[in-house]
PDB file of N, CA and C in Angstrom:
ATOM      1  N   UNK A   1      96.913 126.802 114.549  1.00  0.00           N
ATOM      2  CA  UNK A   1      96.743 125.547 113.858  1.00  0.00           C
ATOM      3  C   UNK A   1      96.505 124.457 114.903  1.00  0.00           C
ATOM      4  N   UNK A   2      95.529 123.331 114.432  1.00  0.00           N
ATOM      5  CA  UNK A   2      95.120 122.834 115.751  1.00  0.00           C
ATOM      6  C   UNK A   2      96.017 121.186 115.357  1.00  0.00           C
ATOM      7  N   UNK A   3      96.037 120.197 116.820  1.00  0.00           N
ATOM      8  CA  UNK A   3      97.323 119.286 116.227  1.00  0.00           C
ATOM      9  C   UNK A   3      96.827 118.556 115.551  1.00  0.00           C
ATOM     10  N   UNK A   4      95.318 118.363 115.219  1.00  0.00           N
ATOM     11  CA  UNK A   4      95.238 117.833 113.996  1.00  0.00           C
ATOM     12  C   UNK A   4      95.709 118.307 112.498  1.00  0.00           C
ATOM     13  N   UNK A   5      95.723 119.543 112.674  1.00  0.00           N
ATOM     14  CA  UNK A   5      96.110 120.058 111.607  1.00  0.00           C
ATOM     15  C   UNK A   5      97.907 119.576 111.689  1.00  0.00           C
ATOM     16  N   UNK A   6      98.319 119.970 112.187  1.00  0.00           N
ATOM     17  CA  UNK A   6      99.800 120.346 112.456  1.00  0.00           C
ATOM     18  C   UNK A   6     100.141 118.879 111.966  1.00  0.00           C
ATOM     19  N   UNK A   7      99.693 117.695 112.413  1.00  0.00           N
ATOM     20  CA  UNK A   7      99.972 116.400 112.213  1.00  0.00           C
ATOM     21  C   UNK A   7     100.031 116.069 110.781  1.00  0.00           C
ATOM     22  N   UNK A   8      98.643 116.080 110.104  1.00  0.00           N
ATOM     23  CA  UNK A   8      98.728 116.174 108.891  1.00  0.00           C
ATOM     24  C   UNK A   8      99.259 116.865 107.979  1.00  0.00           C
ATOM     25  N   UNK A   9      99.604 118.190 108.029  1.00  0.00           N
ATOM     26  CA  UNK A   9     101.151 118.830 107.361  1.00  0.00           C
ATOM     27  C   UNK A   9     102.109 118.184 107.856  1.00  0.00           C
ATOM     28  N   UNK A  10     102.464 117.681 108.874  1.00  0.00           N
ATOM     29  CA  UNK A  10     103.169 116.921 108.887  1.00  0.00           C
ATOM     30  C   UNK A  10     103.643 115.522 108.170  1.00  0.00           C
ATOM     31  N   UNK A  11     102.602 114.928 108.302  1.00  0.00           N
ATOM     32  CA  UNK A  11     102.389 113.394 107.351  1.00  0.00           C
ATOM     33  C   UNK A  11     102.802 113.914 105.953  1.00  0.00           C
ATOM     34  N   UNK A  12     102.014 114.617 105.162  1.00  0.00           N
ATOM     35  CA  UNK A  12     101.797 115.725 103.939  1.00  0.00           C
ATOM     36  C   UNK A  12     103.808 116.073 103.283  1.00  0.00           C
ATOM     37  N   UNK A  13     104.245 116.543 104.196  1.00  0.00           N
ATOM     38  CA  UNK A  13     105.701 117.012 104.425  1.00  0.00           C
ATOM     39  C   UNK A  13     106.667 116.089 103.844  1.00  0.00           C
ATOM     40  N   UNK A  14     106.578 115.109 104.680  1.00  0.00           N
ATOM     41  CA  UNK A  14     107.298 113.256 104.852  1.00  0.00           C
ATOM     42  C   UNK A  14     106.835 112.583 103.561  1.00  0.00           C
ATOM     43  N   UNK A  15     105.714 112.711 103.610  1.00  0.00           N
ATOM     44  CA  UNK A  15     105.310 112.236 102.212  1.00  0.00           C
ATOM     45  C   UNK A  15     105.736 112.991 100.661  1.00  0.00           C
ATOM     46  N   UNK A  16     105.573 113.670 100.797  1.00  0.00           N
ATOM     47  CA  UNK A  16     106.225 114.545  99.350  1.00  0.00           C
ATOM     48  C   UNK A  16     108.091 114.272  99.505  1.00  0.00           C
ATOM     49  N   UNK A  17     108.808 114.734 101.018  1.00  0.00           N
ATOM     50  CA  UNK A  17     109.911 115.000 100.614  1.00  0.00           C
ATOM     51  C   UNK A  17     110.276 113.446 100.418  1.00  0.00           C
ATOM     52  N   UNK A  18     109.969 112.080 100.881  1.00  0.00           N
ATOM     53  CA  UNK A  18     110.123 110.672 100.218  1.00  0.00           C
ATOM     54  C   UNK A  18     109.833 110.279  99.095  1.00  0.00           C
ATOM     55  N   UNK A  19     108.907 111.061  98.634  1.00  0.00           N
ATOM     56  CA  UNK A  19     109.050 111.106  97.533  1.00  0.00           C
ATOM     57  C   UNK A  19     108.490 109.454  96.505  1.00  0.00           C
ATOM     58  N   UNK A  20     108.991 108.757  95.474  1.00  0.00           N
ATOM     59  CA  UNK A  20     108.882 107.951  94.545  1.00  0.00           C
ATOM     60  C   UNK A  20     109.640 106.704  95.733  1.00  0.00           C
ATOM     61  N   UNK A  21     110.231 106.981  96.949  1.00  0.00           N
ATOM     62  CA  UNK A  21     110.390 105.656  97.580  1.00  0.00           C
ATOM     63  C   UNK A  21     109.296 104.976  98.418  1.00  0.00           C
ATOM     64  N   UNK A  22     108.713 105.999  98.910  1.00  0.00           N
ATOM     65  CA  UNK A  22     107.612 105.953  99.436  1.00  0.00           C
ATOM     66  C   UNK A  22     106.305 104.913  98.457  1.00  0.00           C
ATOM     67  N   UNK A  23     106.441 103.533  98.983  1.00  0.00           N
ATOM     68  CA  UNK A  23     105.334 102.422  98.085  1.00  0.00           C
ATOM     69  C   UNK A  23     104.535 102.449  98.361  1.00  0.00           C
ATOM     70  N   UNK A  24     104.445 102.289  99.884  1.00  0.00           N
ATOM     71  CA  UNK A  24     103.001 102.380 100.492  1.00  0.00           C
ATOM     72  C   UNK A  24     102.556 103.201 101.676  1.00  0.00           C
ATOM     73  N   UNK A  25     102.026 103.876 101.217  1.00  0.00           N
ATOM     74  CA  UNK A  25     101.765 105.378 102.883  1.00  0.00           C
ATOM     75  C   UNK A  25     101.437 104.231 103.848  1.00  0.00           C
ATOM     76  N   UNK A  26     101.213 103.187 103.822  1.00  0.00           N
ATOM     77  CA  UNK A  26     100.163 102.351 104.574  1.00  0.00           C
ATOM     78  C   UNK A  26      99.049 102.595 106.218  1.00  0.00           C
ATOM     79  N   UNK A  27      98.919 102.514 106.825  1.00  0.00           N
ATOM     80  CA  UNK A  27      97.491 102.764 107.570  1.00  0.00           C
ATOM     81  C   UNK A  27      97.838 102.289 109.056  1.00  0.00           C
ATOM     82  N   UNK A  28      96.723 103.023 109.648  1.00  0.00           N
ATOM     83  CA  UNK A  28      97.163 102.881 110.953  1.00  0.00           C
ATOM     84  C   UNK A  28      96.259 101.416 111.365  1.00  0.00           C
ATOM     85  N   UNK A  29      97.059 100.858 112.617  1.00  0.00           N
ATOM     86  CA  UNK A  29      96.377  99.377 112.869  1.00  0.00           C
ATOM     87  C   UNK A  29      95.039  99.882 113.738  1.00  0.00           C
ATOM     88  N   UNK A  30      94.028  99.048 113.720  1.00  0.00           N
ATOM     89  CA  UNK A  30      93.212  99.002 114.864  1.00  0.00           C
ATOM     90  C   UNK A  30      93.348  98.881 116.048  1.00  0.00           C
ATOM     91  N   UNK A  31      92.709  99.253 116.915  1.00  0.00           N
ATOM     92  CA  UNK A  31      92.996  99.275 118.581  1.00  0.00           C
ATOM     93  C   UNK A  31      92.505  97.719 118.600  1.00  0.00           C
ATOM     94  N   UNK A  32      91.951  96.647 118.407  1.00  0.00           N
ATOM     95  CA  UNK A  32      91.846  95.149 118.718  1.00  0.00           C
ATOM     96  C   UNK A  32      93.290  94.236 118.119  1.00  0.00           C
ATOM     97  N   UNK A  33      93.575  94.158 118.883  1.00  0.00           N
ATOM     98  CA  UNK A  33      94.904  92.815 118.014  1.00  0.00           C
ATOM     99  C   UNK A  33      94.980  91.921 118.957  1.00  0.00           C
ATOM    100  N   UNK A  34      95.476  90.868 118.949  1.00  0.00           N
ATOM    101  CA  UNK A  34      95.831  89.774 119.322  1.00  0.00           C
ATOM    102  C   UNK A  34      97.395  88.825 118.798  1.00  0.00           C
ATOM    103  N   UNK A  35      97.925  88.210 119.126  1.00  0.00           N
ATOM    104  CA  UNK A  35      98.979  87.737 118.722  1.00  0.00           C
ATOM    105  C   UNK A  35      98.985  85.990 119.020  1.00  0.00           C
ATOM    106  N   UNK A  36      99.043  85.259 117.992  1.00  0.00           N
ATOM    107  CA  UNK A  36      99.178  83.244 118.065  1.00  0.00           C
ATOM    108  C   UNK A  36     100.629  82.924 118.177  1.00  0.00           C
ATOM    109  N   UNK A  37     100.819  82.187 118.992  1.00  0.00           N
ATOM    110  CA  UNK A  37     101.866  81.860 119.681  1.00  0.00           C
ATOM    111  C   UNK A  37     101.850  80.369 118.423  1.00  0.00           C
ATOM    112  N   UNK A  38     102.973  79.944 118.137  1.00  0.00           N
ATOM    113  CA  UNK A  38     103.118  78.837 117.301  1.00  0.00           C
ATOM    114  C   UNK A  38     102.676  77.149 117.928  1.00  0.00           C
ATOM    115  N   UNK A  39     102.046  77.507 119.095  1.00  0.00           N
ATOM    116  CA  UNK A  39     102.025  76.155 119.762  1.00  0.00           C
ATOM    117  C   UNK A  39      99.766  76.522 120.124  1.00  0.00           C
ATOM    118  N   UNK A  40      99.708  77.517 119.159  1.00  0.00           N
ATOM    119  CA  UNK A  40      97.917  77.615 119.604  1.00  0.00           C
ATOM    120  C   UNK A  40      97.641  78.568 120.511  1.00  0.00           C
ATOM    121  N   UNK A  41      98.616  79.229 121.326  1.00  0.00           N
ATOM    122  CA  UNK A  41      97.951  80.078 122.309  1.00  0.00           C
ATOM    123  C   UNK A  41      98.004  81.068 121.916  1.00  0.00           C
ATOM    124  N   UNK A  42      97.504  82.042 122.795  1.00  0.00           N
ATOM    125  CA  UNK A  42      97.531  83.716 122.237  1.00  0.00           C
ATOM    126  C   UNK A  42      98.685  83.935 123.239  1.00  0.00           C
ATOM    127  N   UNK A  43      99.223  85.164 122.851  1.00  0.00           N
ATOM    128  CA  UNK A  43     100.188  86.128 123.561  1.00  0.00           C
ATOM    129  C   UNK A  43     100.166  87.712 123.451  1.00  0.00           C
ATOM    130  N   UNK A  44     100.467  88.230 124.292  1.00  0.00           N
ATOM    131  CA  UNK A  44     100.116  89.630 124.295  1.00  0.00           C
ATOM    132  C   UNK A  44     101.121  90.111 123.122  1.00  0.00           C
ATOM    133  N   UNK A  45      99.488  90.918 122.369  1.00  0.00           N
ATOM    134  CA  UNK A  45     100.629  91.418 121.027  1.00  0.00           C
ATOM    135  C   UNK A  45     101.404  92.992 121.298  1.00  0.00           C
ATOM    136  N   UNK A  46     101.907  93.025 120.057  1.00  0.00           N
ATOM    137  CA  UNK A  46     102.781  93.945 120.372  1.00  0.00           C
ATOM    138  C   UNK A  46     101.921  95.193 120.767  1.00  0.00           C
ATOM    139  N   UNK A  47     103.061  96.256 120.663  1.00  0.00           N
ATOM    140  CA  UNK A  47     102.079  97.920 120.509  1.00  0.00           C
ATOM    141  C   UNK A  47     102.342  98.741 119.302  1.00  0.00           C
ATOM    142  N   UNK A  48     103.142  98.056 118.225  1.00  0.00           N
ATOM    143  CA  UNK A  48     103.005  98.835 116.988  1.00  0.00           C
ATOM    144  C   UNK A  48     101.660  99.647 116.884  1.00  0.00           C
ATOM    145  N   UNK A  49     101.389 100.216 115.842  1.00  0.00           N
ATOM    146  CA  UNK A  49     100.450 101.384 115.730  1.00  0.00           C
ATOM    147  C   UNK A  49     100.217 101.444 114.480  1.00  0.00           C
ATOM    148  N   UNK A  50     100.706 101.089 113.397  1.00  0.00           N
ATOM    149  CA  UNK A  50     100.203 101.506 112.171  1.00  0.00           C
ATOM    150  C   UNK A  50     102.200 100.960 110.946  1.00  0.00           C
ATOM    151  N   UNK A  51     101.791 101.277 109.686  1.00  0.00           N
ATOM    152  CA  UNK A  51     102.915 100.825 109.215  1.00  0.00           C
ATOM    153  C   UNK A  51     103.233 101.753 108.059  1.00  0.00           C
ATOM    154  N   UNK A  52     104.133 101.928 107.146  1.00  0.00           N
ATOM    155  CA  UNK A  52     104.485 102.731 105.504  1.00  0.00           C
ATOM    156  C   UNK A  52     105.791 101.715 105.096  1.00  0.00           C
ATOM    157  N   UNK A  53     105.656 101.411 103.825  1.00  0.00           N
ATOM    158  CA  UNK A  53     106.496 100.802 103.318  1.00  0.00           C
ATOM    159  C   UNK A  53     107.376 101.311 102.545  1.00  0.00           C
ATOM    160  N   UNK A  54     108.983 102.078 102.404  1.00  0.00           N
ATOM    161  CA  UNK A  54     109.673 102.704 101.591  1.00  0.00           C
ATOM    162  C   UNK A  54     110.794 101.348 101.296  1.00  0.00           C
ATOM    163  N   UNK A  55     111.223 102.320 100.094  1.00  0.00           N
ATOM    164  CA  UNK A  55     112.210 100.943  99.123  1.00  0.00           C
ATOM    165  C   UNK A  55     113.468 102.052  99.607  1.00  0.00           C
ATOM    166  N   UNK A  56     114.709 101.235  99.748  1.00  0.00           N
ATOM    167  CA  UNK A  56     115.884 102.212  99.969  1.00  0.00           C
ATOM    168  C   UNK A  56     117.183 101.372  99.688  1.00  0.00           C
ATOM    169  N   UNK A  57     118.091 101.398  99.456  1.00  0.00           N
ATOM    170  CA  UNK A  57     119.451 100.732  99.468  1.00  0.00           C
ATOM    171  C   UNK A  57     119.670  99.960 100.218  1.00  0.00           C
ATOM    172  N   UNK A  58     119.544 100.598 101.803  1.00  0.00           N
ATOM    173  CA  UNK A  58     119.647  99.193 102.623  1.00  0.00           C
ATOM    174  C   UNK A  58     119.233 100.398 103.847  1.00  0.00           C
ATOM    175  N   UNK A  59     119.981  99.914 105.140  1.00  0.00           N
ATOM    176  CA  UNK A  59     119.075 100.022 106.245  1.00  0.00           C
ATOM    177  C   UNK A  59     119.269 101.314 106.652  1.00  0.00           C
ATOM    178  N   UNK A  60     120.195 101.625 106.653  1.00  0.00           N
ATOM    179  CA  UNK A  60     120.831 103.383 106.767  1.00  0.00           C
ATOM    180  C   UNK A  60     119.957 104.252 105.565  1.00  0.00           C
ATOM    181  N   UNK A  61     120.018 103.809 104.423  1.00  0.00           N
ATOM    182  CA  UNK A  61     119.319 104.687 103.405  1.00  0.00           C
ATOM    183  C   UNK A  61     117.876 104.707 104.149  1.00  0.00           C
ATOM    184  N   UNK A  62     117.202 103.756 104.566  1.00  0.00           N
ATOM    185  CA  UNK A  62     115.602 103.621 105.191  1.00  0.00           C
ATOM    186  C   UNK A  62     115.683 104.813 106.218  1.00  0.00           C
ATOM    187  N   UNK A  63     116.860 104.533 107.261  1.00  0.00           N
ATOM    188  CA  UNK A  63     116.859 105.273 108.591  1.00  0.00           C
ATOM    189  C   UNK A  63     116.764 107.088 107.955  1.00  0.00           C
ATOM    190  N   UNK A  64     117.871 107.524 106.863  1.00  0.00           N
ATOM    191  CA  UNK A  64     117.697 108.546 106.423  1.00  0.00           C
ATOM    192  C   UNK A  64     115.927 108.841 105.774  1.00  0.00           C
ATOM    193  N   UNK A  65     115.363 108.048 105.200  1.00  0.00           N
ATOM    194  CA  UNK A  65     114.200 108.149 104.763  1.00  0.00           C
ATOM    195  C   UNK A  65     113.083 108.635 105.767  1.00  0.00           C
ATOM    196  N   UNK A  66     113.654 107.999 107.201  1.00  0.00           N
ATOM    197  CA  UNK A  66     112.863 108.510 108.432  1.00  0.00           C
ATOM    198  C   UNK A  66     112.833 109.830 108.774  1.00  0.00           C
ATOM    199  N   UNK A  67     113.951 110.846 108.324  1.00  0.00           N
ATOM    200  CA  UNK A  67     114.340 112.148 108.458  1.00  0.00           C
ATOM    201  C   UNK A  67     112.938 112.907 108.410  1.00  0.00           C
ATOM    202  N   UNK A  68     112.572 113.440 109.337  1.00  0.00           N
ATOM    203  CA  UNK A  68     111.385 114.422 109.212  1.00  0.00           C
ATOM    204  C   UNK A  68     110.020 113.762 109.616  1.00  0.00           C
ATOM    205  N   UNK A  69     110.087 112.268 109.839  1.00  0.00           N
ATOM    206  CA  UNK A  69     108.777 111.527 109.833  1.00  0.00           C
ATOM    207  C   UNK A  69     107.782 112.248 110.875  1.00  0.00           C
ATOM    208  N   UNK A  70     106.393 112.673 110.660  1.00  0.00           N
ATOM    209  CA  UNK A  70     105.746 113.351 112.100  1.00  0.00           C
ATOM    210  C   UNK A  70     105.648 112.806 113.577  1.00  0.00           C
ATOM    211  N   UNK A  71     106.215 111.298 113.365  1.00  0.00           N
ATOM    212  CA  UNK A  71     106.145 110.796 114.474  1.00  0.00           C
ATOM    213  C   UNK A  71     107.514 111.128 115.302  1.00  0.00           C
ATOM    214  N   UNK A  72     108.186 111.270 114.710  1.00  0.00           N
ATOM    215  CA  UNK A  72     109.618 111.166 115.151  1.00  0.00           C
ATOM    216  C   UNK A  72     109.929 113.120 115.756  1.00  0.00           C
ATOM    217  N   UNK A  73     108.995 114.288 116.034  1.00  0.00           N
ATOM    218  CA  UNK A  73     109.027 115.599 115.746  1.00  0.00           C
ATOM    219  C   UNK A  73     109.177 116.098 117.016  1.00  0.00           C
ATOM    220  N   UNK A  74     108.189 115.138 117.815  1.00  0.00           N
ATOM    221  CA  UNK A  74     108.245 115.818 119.098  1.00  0.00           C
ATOM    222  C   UNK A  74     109.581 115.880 120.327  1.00  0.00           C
ATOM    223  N   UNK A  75     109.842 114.729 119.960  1.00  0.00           N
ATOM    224  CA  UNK A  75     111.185 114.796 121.031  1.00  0.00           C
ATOM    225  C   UNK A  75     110.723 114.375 122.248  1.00  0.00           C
ATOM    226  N   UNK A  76     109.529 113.923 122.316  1.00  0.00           N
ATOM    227  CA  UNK A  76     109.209 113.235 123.817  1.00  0.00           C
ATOM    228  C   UNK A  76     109.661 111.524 124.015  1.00  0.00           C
ATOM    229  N   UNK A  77     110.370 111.180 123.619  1.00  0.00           N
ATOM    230  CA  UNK A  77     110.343 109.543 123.263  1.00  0.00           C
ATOM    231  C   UNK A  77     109.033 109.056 123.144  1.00  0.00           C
ATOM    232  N   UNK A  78     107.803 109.325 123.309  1.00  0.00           N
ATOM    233  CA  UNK A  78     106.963 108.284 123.075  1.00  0.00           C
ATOM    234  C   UNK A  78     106.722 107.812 121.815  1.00  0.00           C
ATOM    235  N   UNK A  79     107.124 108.056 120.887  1.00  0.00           N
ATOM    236  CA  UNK A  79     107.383 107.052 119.633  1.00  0.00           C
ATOM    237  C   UNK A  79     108.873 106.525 119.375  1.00  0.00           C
ATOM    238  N   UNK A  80     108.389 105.490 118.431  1.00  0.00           N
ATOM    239  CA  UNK A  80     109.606 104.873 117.956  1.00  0.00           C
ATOM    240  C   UNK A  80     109.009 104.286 116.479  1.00  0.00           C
ATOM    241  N   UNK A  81     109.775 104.294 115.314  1.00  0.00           N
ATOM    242  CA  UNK A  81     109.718 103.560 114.195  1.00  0.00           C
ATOM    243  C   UNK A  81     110.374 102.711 114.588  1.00  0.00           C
ATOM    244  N   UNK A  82     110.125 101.401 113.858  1.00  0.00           N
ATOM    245  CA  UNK A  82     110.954 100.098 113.642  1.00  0.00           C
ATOM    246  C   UNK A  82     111.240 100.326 112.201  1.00  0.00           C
ATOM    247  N   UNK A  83     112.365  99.805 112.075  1.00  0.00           N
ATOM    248  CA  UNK A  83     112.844  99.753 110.379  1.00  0.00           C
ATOM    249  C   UNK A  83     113.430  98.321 109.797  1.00  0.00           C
ATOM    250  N   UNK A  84     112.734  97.498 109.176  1.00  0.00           N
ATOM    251  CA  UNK A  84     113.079  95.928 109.156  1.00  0.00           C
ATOM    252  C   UNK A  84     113.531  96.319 107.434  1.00  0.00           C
ATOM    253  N   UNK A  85     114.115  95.081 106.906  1.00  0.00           N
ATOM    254  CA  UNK A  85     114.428  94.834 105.642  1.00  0.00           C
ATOM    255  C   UNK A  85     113.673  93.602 105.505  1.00  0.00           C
ATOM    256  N   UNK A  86     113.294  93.819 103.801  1.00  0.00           N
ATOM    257  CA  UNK A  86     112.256  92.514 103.804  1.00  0.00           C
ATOM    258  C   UNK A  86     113.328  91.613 103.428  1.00  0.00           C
ATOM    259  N   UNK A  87     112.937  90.061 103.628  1.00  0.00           N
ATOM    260  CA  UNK A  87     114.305  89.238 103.016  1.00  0.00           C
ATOM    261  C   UNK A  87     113.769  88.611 101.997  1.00  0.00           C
ATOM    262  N   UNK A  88     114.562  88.027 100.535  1.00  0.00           N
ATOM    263  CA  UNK A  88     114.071  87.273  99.790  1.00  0.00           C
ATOM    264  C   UNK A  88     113.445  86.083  99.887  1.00  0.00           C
ATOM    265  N   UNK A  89     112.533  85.919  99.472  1.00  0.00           N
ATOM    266  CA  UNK A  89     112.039  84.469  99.421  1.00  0.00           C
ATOM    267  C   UNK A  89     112.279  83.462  98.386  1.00  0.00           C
TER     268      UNK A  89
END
């Protein structure tokens, strides 16, 4: 199986076992970004990579939701999820 393949059973996996929390698979970012500094300038943006939006209890229920994610498989540290809570407006 080649790691394209392997990746996408992977994604495939995460996605089914999340199931109905899972809102938005959402998409990977483009390689161009930029970041506006509140005073007009630019600043070096981050290195996020792409995003998915799940609904969960709170921040531990999210972190469990991460269980199995394909990014999280290899064990090399070079990934990391961020896991934010949205706040009311």
């Amino acid at each position: 199986m080649t790691t394209a393949a392997k990746t996408l059973d992977g994604w495939g996996a995460w996605m089914e076992r999340t199931g109905l929390a899972l809102l938005d698979m959402g998409a990977p970012f483009a390689p161009a970004r930029t970041a506006v500094v509140d005073n007009g300038s630019e600043a070096e943006a981050s290195d996020l990579n792409g995003y998915s939006i799940v609904e969960a209890e709170d921040l531990q229920a999210a972190r469990t939701l991460a269980d199995g994610h394909p990014f999280l498989t290899d064990g090399n540290g070079k990934f990391t999820l961020e896991i934010f809570e949205l706040a009311e407006m």
